[in-house]
C-alpha atoms as a PDB file:
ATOM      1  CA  UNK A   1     -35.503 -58.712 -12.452  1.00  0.00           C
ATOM      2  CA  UNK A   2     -32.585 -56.012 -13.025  1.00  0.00           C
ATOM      3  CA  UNK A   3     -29.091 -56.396 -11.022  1.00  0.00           C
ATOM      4  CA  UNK A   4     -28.291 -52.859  -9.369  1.00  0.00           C
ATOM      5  CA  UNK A   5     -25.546 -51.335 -11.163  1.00  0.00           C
ATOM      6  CA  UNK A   6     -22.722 -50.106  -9.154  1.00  0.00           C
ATOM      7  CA  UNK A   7     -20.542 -47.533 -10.162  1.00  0.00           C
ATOM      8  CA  UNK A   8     -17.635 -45.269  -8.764  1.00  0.00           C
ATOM      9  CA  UNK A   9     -17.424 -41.523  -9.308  1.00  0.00           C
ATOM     10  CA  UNK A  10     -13.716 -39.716  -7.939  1.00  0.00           C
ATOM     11  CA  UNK A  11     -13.196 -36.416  -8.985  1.00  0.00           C
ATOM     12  CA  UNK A  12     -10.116 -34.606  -7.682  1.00  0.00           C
ATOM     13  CA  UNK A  13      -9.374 -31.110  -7.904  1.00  0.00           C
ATOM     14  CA  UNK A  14      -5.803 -28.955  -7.255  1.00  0.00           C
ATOM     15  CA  UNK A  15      -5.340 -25.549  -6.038  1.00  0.00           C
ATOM     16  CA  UNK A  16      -2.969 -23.821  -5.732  1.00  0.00           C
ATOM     17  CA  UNK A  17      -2.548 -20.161  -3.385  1.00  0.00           C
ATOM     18  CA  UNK A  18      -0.153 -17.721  -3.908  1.00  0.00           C
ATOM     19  CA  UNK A  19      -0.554 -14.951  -1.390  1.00  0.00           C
ATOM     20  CA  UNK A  20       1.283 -11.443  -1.008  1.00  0.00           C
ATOM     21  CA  UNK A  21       1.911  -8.746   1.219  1.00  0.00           C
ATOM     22  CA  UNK A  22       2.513  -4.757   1.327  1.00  0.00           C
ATOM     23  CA  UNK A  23       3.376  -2.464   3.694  1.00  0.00           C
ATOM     24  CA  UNK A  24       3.827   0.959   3.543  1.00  0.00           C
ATOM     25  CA  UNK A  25       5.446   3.219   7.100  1.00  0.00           C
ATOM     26  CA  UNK A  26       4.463   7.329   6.946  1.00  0.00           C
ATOM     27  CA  UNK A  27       6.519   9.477   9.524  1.00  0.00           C
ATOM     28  CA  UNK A  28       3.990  12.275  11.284  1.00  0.00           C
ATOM     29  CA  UNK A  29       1.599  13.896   8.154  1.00  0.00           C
ATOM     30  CA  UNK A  30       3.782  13.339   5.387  1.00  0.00           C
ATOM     31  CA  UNK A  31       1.702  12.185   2.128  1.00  0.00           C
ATOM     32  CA  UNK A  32       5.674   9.946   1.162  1.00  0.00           C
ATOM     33  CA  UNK A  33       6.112   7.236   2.647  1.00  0.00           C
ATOM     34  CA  UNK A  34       9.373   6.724   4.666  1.00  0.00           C
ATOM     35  CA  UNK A  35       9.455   2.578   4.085  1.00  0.00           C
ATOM     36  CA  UNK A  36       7.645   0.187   1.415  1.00  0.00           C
ATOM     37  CA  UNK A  37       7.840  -3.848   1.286  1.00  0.00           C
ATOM     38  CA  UNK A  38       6.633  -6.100  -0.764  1.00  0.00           C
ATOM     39  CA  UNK A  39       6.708  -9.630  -0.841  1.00  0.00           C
ATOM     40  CA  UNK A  40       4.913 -12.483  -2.433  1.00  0.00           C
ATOM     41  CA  UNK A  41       3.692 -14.292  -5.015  1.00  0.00           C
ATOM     42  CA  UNK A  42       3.289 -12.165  -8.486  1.00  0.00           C
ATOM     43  CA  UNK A  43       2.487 -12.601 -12.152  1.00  0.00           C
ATOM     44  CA  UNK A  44       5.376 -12.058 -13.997  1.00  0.00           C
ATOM     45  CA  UNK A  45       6.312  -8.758 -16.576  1.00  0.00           C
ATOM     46  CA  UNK A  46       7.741 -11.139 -18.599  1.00  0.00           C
ATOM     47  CA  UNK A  47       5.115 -14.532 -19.036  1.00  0.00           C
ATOM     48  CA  UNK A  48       7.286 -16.028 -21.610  1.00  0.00           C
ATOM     49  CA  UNK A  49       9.795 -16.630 -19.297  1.00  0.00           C
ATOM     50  CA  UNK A  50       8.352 -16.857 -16.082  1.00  0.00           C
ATOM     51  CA  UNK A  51       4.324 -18.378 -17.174  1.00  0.00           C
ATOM     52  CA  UNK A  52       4.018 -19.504 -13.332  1.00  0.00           C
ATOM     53  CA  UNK A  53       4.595 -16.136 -11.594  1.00  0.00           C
ATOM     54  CA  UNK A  54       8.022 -14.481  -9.697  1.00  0.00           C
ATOM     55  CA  UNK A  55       7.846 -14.756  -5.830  1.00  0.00           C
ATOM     56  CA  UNK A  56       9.408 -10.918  -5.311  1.00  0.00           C
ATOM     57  CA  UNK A  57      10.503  -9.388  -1.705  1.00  0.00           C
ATOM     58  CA  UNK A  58      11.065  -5.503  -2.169  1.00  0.00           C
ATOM     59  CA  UNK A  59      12.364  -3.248  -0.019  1.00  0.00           C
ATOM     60  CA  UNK A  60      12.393   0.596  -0.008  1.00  0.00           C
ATOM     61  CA  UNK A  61      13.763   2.319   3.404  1.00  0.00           C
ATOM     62  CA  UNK A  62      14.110   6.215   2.439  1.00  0.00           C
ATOM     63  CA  UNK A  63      15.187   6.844   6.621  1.00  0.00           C
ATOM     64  CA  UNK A  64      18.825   4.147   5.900  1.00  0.00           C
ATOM     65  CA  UNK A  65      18.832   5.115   1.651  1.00  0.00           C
ATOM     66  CA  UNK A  66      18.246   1.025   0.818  1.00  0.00           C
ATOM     67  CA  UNK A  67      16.543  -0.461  -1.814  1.00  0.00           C
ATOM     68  CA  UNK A  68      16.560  -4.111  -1.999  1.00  0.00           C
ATOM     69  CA  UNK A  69      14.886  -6.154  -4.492  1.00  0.00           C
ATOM     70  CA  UNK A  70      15.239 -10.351  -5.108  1.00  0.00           C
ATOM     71  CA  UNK A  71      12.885 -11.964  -7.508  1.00  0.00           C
ATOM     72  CA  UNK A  72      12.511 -15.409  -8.248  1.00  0.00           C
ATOM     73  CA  UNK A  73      10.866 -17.927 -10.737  1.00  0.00           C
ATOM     74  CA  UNK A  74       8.383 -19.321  -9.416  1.00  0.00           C
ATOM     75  CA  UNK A  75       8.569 -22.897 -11.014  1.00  0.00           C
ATOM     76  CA  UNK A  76      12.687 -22.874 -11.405  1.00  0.00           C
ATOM     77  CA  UNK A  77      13.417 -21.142  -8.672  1.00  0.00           C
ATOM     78  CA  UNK A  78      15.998 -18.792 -10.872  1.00  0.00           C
ATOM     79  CA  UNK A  79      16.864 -15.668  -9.591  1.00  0.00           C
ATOM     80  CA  UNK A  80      16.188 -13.463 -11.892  1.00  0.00           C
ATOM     81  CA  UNK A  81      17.337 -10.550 -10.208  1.00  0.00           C
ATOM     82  CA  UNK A  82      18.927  -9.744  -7.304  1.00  0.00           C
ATOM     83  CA  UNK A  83      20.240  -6.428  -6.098  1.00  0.00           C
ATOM     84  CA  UNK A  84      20.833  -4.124  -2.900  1.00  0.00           C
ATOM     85  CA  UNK A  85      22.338  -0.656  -3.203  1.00  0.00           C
ATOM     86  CA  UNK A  86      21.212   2.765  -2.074  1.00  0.00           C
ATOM     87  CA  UNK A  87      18.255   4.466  -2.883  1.00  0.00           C
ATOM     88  CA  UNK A  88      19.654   7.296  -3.764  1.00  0.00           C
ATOM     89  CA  UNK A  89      21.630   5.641  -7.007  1.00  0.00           C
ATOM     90  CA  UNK A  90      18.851   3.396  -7.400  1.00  0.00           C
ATOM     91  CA  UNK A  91      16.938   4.151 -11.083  1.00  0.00           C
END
């Protein structure tokens, strides 16, 4: 007569979630909008040097002329760029 064989199976799995947001404000029936954020997890421009993504918070406010903009390695956690100045100069 055969012995049962016992055996143990354990599979494990990891995922990760990267999530983002956008928002956009229009004033009365204008077609521009008068405020834009972003923020969130993004793939990066530049994959050689940021293969994991940039976590990026933008900021456009065209009512108080800002534009703010931070984005960050995801992995590193470098700032890769950070900068707040009016829209108006911003290119």
């Amino acid at each position: 007569m055969r012995k049962p064989m016992n055996f143990k199976i354990e599979l494990n799995e990891t995922i990760k979630l990267r999530d983002s947001l956008e928002l956009k404000s229009f004033a009365g029936n204008t077609k521009k909008f008068v405020a834009h954020i972003i923020s969130g997890w993004f793939t990066s421009k530049r994959s050689d040097l940021s293969p994991e993504g940039v976590f990026k918070e933008r900021v456009i406010d065209r009512r108080n002329n800002v534009y703010r903009e931070k984005v960050t390695d995801a992995k590193s956690g470098r700032i890769i760029r950070d900068i707040e100045e009016d829209l108006t100069s911003h290119r």
